[in-house]
C-alpha atoms as a PDB file:
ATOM      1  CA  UNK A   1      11.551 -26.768  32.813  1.00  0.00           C
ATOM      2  CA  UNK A   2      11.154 -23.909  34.888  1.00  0.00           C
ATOM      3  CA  UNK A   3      11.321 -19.894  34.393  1.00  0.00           C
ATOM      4  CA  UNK A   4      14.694 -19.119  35.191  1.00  0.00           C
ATOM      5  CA  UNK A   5      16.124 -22.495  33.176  1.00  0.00           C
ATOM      6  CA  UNK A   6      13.667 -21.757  30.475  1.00  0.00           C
ATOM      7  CA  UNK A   7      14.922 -17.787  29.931  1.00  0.00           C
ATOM      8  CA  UNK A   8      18.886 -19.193  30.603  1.00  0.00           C
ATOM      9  CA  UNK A   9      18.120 -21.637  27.352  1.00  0.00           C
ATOM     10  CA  UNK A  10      16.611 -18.784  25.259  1.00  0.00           C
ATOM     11  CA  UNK A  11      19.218 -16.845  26.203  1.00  0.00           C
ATOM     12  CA  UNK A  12      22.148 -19.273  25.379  1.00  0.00           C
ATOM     13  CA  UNK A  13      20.278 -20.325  21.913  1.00  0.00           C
ATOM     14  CA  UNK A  14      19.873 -16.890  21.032  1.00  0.00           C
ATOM     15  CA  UNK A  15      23.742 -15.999  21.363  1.00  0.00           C
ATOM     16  CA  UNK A  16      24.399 -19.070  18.943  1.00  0.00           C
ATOM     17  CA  UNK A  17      22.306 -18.314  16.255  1.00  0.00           C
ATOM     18  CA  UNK A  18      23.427 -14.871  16.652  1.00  0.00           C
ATOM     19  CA  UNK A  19      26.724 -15.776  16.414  1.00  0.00           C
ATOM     20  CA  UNK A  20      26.324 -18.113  13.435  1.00  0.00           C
ATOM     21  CA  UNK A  21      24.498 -15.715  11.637  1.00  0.00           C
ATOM     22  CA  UNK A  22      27.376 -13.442  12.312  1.00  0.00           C
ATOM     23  CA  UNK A  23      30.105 -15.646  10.485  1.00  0.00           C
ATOM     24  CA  UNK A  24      27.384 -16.524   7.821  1.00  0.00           C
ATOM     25  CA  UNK A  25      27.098 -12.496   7.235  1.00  0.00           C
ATOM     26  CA  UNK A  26      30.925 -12.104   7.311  1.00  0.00           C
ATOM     27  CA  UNK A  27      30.923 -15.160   4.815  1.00  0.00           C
ATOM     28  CA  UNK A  28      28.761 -13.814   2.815  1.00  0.00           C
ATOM     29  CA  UNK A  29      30.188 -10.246   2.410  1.00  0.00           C
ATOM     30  CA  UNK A  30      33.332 -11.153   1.049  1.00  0.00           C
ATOM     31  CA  UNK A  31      31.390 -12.994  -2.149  1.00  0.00           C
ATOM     32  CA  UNK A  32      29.604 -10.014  -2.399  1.00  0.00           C
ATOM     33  CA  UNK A  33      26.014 -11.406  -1.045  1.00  0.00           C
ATOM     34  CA  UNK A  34      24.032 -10.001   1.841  1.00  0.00           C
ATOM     35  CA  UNK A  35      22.381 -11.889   4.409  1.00  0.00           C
ATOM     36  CA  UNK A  36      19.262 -11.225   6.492  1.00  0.00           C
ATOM     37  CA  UNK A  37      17.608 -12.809   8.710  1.00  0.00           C
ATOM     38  CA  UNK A  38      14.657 -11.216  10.527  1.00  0.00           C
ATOM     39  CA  UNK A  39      11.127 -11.858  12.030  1.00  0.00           C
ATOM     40  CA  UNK A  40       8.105 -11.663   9.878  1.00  0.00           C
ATOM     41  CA  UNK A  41       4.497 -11.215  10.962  1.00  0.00           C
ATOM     42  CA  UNK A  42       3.198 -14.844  11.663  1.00  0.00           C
ATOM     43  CA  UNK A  43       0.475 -16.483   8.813  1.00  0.00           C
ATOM     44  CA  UNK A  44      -1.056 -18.163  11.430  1.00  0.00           C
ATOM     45  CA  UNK A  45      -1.462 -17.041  15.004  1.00  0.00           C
ATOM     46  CA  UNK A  46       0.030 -20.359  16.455  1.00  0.00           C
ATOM     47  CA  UNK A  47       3.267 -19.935  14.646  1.00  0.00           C
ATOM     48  CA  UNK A  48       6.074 -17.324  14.334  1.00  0.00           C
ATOM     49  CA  UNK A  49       8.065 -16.698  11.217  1.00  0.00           C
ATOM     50  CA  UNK A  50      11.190 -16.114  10.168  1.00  0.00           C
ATOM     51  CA  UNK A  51      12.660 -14.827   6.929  1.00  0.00           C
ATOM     52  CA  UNK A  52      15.858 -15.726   5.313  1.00  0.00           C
ATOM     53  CA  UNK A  53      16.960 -13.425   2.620  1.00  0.00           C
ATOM     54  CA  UNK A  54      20.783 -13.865   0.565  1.00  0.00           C
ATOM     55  CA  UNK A  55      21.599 -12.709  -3.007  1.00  0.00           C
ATOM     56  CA  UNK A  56      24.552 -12.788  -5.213  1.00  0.00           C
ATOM     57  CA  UNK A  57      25.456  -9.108  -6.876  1.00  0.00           C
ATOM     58  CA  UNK A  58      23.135  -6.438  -6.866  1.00  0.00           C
ATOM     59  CA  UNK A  59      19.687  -7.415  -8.010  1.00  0.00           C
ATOM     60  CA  UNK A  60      19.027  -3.745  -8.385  1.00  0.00           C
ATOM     61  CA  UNK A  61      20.760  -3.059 -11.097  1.00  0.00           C
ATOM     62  CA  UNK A  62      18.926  -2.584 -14.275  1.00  0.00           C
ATOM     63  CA  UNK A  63      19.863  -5.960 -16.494  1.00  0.00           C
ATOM     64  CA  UNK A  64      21.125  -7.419 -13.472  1.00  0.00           C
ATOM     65  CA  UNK A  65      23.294 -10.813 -13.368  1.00  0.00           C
ATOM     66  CA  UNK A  66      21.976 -11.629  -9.814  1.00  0.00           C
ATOM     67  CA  UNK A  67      20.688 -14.469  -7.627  1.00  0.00           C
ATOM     68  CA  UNK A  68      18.462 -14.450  -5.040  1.00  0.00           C
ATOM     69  CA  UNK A  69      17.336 -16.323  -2.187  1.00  0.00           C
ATOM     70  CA  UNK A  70      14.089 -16.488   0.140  1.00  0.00           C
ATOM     71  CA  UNK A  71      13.173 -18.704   2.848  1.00  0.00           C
ATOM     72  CA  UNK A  72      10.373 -18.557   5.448  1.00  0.00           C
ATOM     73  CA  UNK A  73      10.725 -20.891   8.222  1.00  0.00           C
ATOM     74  CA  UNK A  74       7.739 -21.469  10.654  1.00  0.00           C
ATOM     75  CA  UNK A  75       8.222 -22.277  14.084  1.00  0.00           C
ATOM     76  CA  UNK A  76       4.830 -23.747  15.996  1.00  0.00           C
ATOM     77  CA  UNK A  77       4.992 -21.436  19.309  1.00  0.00           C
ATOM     78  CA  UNK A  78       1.353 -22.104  20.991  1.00  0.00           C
ATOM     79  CA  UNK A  79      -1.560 -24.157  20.424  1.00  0.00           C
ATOM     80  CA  UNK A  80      -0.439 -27.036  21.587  1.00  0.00           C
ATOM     81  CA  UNK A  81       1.801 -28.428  25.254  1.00  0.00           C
ATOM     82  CA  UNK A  82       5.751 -28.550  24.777  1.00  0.00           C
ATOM     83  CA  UNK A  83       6.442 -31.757  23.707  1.00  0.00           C
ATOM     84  CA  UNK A  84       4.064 -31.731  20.958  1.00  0.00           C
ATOM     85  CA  UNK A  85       5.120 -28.397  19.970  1.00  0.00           C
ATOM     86  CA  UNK A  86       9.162 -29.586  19.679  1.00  0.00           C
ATOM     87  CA  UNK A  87       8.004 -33.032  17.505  1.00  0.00           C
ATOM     88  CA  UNK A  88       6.344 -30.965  15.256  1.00  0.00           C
ATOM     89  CA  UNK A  89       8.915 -28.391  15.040  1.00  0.00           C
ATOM     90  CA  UNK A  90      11.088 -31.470  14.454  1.00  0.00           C
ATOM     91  CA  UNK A  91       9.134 -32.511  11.147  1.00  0.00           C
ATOM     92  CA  UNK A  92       9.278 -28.981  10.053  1.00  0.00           C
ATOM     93  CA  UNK A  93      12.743 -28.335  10.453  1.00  0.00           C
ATOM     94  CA  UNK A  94      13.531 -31.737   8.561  1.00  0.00           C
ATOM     95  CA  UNK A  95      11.153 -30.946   5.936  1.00  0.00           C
ATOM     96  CA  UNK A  96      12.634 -27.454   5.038  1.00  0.00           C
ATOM     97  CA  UNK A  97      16.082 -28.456   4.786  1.00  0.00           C
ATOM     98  CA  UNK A  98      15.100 -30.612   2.060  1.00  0.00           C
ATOM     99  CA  UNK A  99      14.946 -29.646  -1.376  1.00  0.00           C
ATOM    100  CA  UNK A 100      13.906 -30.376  -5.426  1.00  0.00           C
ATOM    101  CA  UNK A 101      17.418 -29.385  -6.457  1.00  0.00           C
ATOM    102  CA  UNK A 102      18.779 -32.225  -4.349  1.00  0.00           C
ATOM    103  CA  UNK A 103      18.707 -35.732  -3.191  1.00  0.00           C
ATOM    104  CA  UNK A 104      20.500 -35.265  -0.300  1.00  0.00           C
ATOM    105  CA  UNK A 105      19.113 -32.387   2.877  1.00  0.00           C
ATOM    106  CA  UNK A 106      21.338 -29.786   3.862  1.00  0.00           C
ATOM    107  CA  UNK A 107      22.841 -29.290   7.193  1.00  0.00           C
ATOM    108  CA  UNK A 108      21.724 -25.649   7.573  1.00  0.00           C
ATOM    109  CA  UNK A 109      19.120 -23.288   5.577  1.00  0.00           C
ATOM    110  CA  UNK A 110      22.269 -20.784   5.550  1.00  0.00           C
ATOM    111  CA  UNK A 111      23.775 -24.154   3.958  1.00  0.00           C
ATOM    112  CA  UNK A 112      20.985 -24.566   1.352  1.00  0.00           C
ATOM    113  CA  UNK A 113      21.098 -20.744   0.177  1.00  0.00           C
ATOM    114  CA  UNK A 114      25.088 -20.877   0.272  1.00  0.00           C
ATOM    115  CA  UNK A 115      25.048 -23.953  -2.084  1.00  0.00           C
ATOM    116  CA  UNK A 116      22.139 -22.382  -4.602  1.00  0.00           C
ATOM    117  CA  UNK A 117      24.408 -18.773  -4.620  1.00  0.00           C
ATOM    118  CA  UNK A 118      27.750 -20.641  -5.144  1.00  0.00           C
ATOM    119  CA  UNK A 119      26.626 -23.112  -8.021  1.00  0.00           C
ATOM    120  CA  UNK A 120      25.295 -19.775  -9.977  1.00  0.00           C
ATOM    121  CA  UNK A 121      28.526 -17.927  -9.215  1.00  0.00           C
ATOM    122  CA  UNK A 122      30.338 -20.564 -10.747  1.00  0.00           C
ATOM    123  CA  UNK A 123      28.354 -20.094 -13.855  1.00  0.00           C
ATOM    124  CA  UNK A 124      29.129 -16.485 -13.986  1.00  0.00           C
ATOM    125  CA  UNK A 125      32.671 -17.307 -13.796  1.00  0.00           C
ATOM    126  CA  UNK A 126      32.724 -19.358 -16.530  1.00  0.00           C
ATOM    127  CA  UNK A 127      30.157 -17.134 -18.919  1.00  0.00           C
ATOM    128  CA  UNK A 128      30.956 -13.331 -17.931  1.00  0.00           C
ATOM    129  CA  UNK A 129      28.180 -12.215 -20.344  1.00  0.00           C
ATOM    130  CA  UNK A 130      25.600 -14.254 -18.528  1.00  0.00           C
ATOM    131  CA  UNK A 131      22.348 -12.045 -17.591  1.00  0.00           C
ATOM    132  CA  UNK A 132      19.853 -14.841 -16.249  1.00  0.00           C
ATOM    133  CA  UNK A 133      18.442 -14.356 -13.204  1.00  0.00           C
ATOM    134  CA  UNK A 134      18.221 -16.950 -10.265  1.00  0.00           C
ATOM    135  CA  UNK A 135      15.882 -17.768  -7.815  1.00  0.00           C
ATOM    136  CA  UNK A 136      14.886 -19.826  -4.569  1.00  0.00           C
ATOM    137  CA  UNK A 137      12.300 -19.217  -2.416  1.00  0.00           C
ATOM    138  CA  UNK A 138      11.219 -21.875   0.055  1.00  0.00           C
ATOM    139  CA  UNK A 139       7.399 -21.180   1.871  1.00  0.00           C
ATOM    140  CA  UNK A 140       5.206 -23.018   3.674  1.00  0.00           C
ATOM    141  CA  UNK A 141       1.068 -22.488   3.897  1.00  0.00           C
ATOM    142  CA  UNK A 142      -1.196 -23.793   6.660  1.00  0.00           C
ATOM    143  CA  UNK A 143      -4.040 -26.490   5.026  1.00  0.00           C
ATOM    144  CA  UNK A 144      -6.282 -27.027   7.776  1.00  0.00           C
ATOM    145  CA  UNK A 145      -5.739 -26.367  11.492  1.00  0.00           C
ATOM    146  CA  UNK A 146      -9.379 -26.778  13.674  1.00  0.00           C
ATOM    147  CA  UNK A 147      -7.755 -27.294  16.906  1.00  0.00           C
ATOM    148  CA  UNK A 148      -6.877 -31.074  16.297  1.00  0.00           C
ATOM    149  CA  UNK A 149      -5.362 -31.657  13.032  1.00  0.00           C
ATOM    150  CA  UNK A 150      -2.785 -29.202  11.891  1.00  0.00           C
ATOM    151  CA  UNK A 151      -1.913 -29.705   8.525  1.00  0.00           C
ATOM    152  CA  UNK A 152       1.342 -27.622   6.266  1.00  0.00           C
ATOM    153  CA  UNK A 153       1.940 -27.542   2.822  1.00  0.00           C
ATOM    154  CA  UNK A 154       5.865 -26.634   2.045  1.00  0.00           C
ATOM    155  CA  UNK A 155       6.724 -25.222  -1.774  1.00  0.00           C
ATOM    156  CA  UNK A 156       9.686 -24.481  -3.390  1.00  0.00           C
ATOM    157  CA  UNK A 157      10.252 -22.252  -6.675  1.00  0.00           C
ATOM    158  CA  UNK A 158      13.567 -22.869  -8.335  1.00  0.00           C
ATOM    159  CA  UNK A 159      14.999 -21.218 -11.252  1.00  0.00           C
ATOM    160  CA  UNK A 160      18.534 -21.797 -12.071  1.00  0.00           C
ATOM    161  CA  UNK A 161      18.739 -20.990 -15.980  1.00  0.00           C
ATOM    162  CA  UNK A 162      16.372 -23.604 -17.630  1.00  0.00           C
ATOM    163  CA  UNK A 163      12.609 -24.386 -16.809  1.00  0.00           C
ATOM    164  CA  UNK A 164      11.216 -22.689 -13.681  1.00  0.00           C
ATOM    165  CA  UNK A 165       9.943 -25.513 -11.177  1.00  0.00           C
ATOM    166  CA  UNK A 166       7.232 -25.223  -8.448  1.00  0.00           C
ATOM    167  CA  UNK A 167       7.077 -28.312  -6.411  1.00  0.00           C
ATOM    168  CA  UNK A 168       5.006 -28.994  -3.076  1.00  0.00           C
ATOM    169  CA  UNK A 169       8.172 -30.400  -1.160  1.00  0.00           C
ATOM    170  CA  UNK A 170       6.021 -32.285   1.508  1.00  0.00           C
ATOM    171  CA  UNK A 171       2.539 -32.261   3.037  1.00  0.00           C
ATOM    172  CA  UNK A 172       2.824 -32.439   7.318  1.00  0.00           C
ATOM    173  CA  UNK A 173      -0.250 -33.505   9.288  1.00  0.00           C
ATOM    174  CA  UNK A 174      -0.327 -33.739  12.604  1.00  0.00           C
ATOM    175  CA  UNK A 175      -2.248 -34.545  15.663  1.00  0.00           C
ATOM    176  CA  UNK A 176      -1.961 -31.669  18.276  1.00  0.00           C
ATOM    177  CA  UNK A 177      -2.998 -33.106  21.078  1.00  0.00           C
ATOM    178  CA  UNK A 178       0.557 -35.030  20.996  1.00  0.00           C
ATOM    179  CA  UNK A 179       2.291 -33.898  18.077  1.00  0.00           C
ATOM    180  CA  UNK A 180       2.107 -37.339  16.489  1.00  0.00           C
ATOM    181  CA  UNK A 181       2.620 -37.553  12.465  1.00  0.00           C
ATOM    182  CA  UNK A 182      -0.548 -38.968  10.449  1.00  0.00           C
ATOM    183  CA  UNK A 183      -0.583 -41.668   8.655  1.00  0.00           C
ATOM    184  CA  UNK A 184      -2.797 -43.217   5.982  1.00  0.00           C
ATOM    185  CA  UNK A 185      -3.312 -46.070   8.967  1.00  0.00           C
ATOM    186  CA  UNK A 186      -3.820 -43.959  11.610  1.00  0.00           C
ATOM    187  CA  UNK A 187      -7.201 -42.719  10.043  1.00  0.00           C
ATOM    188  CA  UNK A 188      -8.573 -46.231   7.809  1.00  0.00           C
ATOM    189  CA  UNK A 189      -9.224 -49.327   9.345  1.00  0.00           C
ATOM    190  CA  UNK A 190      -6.988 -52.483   8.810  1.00  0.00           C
ATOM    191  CA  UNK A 191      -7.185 -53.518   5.111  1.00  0.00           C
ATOM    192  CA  UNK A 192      -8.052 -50.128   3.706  1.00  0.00           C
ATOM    193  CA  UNK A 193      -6.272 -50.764   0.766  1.00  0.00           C
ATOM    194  CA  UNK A 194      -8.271 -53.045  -0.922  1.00  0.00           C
ATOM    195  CA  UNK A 195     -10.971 -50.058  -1.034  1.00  0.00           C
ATOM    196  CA  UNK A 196      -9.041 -47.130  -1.160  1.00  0.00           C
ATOM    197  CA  UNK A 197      -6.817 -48.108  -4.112  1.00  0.00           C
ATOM    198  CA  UNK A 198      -9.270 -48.759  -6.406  1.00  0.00           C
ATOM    199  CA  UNK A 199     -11.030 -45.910  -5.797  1.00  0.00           C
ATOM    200  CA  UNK A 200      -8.175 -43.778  -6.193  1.00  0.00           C
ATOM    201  CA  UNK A 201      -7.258 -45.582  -9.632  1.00  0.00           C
ATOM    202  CA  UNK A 202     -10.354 -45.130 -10.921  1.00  0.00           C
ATOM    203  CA  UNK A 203     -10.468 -40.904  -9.944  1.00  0.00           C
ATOM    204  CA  UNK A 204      -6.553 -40.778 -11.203  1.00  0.00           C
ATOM    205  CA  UNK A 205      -7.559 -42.473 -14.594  1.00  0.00           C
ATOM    206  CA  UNK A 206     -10.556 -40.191 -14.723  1.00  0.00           C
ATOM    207  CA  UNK A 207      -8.735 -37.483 -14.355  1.00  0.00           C
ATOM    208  CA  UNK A 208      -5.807 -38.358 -16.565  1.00  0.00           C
ATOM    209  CA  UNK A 209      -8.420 -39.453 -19.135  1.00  0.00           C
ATOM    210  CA  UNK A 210      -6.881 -43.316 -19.097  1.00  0.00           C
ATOM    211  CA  UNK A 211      -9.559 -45.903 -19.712  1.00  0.00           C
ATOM    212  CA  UNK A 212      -9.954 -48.715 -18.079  1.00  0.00           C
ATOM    213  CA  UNK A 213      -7.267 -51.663 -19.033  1.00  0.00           C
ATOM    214  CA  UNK A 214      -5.188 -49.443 -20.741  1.00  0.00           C
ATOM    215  CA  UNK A 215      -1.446 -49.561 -19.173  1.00  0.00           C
ATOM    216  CA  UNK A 216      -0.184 -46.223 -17.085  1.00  0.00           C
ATOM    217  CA  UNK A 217       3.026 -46.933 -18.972  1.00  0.00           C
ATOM    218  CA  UNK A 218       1.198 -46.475 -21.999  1.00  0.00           C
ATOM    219  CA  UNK A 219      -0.004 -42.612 -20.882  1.00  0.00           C
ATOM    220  CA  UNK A 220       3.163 -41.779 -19.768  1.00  0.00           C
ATOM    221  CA  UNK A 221       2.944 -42.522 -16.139  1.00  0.00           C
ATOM    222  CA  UNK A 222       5.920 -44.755 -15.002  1.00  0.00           C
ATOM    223  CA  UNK A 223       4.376 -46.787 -11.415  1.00  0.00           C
ATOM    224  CA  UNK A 224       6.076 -49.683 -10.665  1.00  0.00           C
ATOM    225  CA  UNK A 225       5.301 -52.434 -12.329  1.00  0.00           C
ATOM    226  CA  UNK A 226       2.492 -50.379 -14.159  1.00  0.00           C
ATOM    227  CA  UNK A 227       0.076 -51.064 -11.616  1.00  0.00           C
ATOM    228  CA  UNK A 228      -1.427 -47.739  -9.868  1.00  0.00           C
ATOM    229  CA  UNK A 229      -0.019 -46.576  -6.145  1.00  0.00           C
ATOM    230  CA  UNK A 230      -0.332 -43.955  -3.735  1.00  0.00           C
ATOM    231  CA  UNK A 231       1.572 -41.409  -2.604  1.00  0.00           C
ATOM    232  CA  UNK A 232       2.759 -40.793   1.068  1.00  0.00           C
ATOM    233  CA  UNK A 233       2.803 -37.440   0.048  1.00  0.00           C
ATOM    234  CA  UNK A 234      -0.731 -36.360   1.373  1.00  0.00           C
ATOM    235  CA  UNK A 235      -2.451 -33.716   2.974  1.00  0.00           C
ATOM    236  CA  UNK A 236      -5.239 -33.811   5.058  1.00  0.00           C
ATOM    237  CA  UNK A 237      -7.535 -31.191   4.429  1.00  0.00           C
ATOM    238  CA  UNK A 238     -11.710 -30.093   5.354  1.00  0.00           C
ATOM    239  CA  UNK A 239     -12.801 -31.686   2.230  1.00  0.00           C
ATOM    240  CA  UNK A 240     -10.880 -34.783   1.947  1.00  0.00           C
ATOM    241  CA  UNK A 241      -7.298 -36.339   1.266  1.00  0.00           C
ATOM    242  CA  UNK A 242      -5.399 -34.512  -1.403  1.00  0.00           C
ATOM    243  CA  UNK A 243      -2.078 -36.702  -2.555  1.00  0.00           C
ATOM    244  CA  UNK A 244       0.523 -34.865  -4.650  1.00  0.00           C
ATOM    245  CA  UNK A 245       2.967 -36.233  -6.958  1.00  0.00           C
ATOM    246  CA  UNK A 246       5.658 -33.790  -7.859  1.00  0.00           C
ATOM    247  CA  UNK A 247       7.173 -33.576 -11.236  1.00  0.00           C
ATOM    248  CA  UNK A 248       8.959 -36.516 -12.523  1.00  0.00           C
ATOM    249  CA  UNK A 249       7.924 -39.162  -9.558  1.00  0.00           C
ATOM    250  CA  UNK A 250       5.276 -40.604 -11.444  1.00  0.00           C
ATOM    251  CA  UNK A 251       5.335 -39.411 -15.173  1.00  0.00           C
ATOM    252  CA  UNK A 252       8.033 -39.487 -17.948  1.00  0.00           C
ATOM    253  CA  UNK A 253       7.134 -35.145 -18.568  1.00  0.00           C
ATOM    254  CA  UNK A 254       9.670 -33.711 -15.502  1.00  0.00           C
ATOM    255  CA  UNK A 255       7.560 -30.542 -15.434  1.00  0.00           C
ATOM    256  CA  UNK A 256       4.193 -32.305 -14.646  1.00  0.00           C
ATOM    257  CA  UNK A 257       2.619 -32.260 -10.926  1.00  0.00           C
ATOM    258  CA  UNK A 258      -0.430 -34.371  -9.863  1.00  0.00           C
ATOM    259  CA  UNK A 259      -3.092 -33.580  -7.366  1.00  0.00           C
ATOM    260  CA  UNK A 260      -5.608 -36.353  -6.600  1.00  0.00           C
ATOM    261  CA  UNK A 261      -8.168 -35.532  -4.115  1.00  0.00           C
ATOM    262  CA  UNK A 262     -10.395 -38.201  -2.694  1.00  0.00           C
ATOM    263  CA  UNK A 263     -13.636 -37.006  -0.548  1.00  0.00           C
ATOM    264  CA  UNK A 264     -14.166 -37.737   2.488  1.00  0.00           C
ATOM    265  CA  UNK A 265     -17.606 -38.708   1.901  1.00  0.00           C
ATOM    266  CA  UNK A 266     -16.062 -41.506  -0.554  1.00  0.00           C
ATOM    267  CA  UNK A 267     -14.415 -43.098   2.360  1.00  0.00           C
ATOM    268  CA  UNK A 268     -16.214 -42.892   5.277  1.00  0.00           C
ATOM    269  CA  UNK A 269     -16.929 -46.481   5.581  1.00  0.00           C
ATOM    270  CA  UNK A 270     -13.278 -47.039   5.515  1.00  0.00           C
ATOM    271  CA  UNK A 271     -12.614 -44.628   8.668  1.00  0.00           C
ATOM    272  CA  UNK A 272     -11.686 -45.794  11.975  1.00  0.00           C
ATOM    273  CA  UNK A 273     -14.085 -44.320  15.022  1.00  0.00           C
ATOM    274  CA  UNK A 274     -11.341 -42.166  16.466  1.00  0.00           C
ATOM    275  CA  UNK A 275     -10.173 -40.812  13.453  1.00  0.00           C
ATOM    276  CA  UNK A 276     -13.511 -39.720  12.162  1.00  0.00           C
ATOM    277  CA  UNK A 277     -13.913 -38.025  16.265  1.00  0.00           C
ATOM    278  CA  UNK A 278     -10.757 -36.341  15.088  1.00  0.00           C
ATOM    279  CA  UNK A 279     -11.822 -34.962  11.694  1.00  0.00           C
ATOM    280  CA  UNK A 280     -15.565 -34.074  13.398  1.00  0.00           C
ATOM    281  CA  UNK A 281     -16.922 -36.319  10.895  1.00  0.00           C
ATOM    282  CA  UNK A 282     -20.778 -37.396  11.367  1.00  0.00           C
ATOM    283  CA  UNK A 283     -21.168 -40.778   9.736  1.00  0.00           C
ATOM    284  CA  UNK A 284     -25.562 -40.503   8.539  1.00  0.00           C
ATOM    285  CA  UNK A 285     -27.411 -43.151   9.717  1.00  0.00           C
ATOM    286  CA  UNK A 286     -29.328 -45.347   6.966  1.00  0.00           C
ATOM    287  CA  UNK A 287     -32.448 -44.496   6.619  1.00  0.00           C
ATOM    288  CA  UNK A 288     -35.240 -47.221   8.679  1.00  0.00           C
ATOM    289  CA  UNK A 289     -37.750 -48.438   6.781  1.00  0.00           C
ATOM    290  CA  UNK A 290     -41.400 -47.549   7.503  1.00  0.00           C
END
């Protein structure tokens, strides 16, 4: 794409979301929310940030029956060429229109905050005395990013009345050299499993203070036919692989993460050659003997 098609895109993408953010703010005055949506400094210098802000009823009222809503959406803007950048951007956008409170995405974040402000409104209609606050807030962190592997971390905090819920909605890794999504087999060799999962068992029973032979269903933990399995929810990070179960996906307690983190030095043997070039991991040589 050249200059003058490239500025003509910006421009016409700008006057849309300008214009749907108009009828979103219109929307949103007459149910007595306000609407922002503005440019925050970036947390990383590869991305830019936005911020989208809504509320129901004036939070700043002492005692205040409000709700509120916060979402920072990350756009990758350098660091990488275009076509990376846009099938990254692609996971990102996918990723933050999902959420805890649903099984189902939304169309639009302006959709997700609209839904979240509307379900407590109806609850105020119903119970004019009610004075619980409400909250969303949707964020996203950067793991590890060295140049080659970029890897995000998105979290959502929900409160809507009963038990307040922080959940790591999705771990992103990517390649940046083309964008590409990682997978488990894109860094072991073929077969990995039959290493890798019993290692993991035996760190998640440690950890969960199972012993050995004893049945997950019997702790609490609910894998499918009680036999241990991994999560594609993963993140790769400088240390290791850390896989996260969010509350309820594994265990019968719905207010109960997981974290499991597995070294890398604990599966090195299991790497493939261009994924440990891509981590800058030195495998040691043994030892000779004299």
């Amino acid at each position: 794409m050249n200059t003058t098609a490239r500025r003509i895109a910006g421009f016409c993408l700008a006057l849309t979301l300008a214009g749907s953010l108009h009828e979103t703010n219109a929307f949103a005055q007459k149910r007595g929310k306000s609407t922002q949506r503005k440019t925050s400094p970036a947390a990383d210098k590869m991305f830019e940030v936005q911020t989208i802000s809504q509320q129901a009823a004036d939070c700043n009222e002492v005692n205040a029956a409000c709700a509120t809503v916060n979402i920072k959406v990350p756009t990758l803007a350098s660091g990488t060429n275009e076509a990376a950048r846009d099938a990254i951007n692609s996971v990102i956008n996918r990723v933050m229109l999902s959420s805890g409170g649903s099984d189902k995405p939304s169309q639009t974040l302006e959709t997700l905050a609209y839904d979240f402000l509307n379900e407590y409104e109806q609850v105020r209609a119903r119970d004019t005395e009610y004075r619980i606050k409400w909250t969303l807030d949707k964020t996203f962190a950067v793991v590890r990013n060295d140049g080659k592997v970029l890897a995000l971390s998105f979290t959502e905090r929900r409160f809507s009345g009963g038990s307040s819920t922080t959940e790591v909605i999705a771990f992103a890794n990517f390649r940046l050299e083309d964008g590409a999504s990682l997978k488990l087999s894109d860094l072991f060799v073929d077969g990995y499993e039959a290493k890798l999962l019993p290692l993991a068992e035996q760190k998640f029973r440690t950890l969960k203070r199972i012993k050995p032979g004893k049945g997950f269903s019997e702790s609490g933990y609910t894998f499918d036919g009680d036999r241990f399995q991994l999560t594609d929810n993963f993140s790769v990070t400088g240390s290791g692989l850390r896989f996260h179960w969010n509350s309820g996906e594994i265990s019968t307690s719905l207010t109960s993460t997981t974290d499991l983190v597995i070294d890398w030095k604990s599966v090195t043997d299991l790497l493939k050659p261009e994924a440990m070039t891509l981590l800058g991991i030195v495998k040691k040589e043994a030892a000779k003997p004299q």
